[in-house]
N, C-alpha and C. Protein backbone atom coordinates (compact mmCIF):
# COMPACT_ATOMS: atom_id res chain seq x y z
N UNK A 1 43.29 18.53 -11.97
CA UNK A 1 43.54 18.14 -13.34
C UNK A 1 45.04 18.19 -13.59
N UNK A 2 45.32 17.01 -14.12
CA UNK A 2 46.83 17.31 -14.81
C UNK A 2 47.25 17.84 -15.61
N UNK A 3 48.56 18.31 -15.74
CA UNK A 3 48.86 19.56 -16.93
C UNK A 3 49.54 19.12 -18.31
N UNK A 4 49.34 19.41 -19.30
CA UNK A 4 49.84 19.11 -20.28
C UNK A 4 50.87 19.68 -20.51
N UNK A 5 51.62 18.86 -21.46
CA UNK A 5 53.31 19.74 -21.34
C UNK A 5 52.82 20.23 -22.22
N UNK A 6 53.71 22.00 -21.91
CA UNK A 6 53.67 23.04 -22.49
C UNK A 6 53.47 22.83 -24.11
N UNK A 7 54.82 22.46 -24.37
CA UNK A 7 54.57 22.53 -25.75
C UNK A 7 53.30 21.91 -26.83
N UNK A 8 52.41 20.84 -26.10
CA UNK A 8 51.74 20.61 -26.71
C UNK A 8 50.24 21.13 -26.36
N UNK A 9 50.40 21.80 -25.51
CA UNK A 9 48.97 22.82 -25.03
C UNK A 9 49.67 24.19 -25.87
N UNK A 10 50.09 24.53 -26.16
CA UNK A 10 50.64 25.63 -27.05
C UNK A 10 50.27 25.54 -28.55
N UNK A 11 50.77 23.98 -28.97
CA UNK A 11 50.22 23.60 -30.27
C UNK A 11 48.61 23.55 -30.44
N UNK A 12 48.17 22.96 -29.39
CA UNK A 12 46.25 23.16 -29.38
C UNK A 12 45.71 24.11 -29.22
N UNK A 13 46.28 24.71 -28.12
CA UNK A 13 45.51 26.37 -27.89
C UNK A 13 45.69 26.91 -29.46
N UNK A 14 46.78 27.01 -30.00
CA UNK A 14 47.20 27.80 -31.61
C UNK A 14 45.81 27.10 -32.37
N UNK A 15 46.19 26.20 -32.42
CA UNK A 15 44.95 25.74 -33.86
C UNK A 15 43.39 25.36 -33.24
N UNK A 16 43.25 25.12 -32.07
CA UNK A 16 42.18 25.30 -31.75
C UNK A 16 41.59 26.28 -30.49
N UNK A 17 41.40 27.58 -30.86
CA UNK A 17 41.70 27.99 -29.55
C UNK A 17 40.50 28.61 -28.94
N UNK A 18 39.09 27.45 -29.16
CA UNK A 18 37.89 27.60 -28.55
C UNK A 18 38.01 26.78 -26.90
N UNK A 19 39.09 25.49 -27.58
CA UNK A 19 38.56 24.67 -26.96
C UNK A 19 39.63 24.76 -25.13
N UNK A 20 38.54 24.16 -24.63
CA UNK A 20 38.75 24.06 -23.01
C UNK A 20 40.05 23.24 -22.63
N UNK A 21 40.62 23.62 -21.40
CA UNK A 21 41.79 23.03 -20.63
C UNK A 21 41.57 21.60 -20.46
N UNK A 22 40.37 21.19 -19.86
CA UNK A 22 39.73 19.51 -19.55
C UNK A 22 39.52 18.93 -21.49
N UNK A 23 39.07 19.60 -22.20
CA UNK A 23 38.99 18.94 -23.31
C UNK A 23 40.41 18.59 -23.91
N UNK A 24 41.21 19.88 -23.58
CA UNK A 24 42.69 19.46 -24.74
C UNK A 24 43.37 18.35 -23.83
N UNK A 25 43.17 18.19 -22.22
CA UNK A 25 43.92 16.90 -21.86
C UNK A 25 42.68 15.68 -22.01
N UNK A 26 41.79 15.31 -22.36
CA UNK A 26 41.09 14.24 -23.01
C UNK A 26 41.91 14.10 -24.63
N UNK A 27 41.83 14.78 -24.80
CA UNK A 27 42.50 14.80 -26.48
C UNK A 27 44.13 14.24 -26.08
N UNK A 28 44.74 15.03 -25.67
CA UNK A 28 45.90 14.38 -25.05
C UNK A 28 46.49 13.01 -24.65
N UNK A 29 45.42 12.64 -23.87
CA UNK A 29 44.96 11.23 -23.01
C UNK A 29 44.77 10.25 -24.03
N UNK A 30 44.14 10.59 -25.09
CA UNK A 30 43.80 9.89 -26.17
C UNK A 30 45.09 9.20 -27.22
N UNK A 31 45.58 10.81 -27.33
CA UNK A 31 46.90 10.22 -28.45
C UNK A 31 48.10 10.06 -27.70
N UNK A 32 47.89 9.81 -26.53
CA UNK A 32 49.23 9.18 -25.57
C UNK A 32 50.11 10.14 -25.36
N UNK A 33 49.81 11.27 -25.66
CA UNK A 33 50.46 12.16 -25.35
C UNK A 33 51.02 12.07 -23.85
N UNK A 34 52.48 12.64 -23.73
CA UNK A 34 52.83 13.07 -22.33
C UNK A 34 52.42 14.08 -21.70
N UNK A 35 51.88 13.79 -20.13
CA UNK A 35 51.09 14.14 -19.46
C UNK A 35 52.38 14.29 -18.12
N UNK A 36 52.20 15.66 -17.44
CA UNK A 36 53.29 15.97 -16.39
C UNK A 36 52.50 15.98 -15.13
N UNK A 37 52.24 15.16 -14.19
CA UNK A 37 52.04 15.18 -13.22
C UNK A 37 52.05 16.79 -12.37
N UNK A 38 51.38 17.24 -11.29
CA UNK A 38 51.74 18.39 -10.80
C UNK A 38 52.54 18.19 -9.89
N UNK A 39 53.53 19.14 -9.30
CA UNK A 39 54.65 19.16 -8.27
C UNK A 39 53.76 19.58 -7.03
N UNK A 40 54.13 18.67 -6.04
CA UNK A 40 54.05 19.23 -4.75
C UNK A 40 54.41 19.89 -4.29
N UNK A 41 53.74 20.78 -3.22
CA UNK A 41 54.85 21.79 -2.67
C UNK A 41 54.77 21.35 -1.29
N UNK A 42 56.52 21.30 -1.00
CA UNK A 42 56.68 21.16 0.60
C UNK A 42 56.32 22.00 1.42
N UNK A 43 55.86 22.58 2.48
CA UNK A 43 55.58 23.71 2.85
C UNK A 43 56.40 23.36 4.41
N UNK A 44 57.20 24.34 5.17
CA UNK A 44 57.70 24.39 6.18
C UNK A 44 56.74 24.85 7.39
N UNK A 45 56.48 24.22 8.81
CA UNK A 45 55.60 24.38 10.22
C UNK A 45 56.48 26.38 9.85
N UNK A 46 54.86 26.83 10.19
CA UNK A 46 55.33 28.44 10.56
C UNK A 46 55.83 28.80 12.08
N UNK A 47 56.64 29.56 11.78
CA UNK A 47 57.26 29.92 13.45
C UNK A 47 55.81 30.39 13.96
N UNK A 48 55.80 29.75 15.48
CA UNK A 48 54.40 30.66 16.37
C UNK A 48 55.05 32.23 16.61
N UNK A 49 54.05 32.86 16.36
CA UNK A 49 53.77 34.43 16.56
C UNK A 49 54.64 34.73 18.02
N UNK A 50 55.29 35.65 18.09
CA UNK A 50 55.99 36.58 19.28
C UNK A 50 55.19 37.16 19.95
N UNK A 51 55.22 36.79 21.47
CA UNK A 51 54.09 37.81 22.53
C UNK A 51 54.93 38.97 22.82
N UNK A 52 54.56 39.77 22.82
CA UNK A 52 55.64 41.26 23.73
C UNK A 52 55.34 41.08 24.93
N UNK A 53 56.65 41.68 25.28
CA UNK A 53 56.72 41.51 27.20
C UNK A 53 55.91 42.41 27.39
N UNK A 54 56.26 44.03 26.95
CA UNK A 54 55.67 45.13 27.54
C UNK A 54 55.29 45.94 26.43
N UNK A 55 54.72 47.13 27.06
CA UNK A 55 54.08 48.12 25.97
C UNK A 55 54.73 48.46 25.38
N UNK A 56 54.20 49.22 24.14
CA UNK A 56 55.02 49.87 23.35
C UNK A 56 56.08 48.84 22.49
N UNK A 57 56.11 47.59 22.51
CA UNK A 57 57.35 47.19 22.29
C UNK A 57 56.83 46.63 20.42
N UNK A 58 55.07 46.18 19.96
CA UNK A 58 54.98 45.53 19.22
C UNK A 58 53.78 46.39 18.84
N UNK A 59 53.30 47.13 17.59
CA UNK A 59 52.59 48.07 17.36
C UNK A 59 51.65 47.68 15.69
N UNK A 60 50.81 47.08 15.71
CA UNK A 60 49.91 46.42 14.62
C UNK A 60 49.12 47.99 14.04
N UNK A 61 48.92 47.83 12.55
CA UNK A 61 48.24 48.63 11.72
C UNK A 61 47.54 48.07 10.74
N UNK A 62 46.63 48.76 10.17
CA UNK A 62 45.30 48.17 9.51
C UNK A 62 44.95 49.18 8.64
N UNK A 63 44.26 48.81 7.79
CA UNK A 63 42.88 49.84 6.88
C UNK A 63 41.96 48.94 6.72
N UNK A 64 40.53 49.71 7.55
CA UNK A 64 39.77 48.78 7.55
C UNK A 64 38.76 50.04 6.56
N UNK A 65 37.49 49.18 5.94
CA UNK A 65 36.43 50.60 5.16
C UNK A 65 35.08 49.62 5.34
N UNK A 66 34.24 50.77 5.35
CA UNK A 66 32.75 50.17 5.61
C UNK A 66 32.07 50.88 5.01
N UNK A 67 30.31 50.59 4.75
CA UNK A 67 29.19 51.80 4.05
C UNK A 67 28.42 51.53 4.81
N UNK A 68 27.73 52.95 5.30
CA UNK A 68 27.02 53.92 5.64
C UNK A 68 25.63 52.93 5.14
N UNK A 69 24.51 52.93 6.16
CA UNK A 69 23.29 52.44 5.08
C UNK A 69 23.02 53.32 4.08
N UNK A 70 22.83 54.77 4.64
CA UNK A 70 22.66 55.35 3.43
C UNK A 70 23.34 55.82 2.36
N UNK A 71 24.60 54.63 1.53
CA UNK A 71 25.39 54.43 0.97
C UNK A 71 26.75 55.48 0.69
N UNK A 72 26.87 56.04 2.47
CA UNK A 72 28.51 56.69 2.21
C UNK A 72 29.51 55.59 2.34
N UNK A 73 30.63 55.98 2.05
CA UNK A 73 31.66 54.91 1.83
C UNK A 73 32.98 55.77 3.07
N UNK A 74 33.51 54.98 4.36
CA UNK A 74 34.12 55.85 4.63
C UNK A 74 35.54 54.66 5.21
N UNK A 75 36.63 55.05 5.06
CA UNK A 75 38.21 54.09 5.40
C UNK A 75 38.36 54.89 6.64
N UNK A 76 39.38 53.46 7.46
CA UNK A 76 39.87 53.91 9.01
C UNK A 76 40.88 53.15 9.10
N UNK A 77 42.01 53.76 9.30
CA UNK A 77 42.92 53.64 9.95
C UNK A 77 43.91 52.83 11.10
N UNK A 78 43.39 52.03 11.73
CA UNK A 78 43.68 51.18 13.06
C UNK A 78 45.07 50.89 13.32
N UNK A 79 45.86 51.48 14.38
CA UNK A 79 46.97 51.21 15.26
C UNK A 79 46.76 50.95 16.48
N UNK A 80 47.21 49.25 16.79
CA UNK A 80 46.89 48.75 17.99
C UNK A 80 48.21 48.42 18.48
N UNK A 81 48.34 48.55 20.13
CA UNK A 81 49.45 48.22 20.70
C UNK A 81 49.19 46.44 20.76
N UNK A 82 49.92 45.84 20.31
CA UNK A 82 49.66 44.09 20.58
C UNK A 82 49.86 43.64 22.00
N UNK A 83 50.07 44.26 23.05
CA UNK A 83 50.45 43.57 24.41
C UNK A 83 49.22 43.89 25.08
N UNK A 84 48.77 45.34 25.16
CA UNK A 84 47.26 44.96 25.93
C UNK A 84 45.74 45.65 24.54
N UNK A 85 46.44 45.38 24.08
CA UNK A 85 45.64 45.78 22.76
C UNK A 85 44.39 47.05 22.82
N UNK A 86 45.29 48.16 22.79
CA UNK A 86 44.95 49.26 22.76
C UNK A 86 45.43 50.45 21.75
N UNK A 87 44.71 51.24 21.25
CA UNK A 87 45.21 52.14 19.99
C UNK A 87 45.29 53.55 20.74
């Protein structure tokens, strides 16, 4: 959905402020109101992930939590070495 400029979704929300996001741009649409397109976002390729040569060199951590069937609740901890993936 496209966005209405601020100022005039500000003026509708104020005096009518039951009505829905899709209804105030039909209303909008109607009285020719200006309507702002949304901005794209460029997004940049992510660098690929670093392998470690050797041990010790790259060291991953976590909190992981789970329940018990018979509804205990218990959190853990996890430190893994990333080269042969061992804690």
């Amino acid at each position: 959905m496209e966005r209405i400029n601020n100022t005039v979704m500000l003026i509708f929300s104020c005096t009518f402020p039951l009505l829905k996001p899709r209804l105030l741009w039909v209303i909008a649409f109607e009285l020719n109101l200006r309507i702002k397109p949304r901005k794209q976002l460029v997004r940049e390729k992510p660098e690929p992930l670093a392998v470690p040569d050797t041990i010790n060199e790259v060291w991953s951590m976590d909190f992981m939590h789970d329940q018990l069937q018979y509804g205990r609740r218990f959190r853990l901890f996890n430190v893994i070495d990333d080269f042969n993936r061992e804690g």
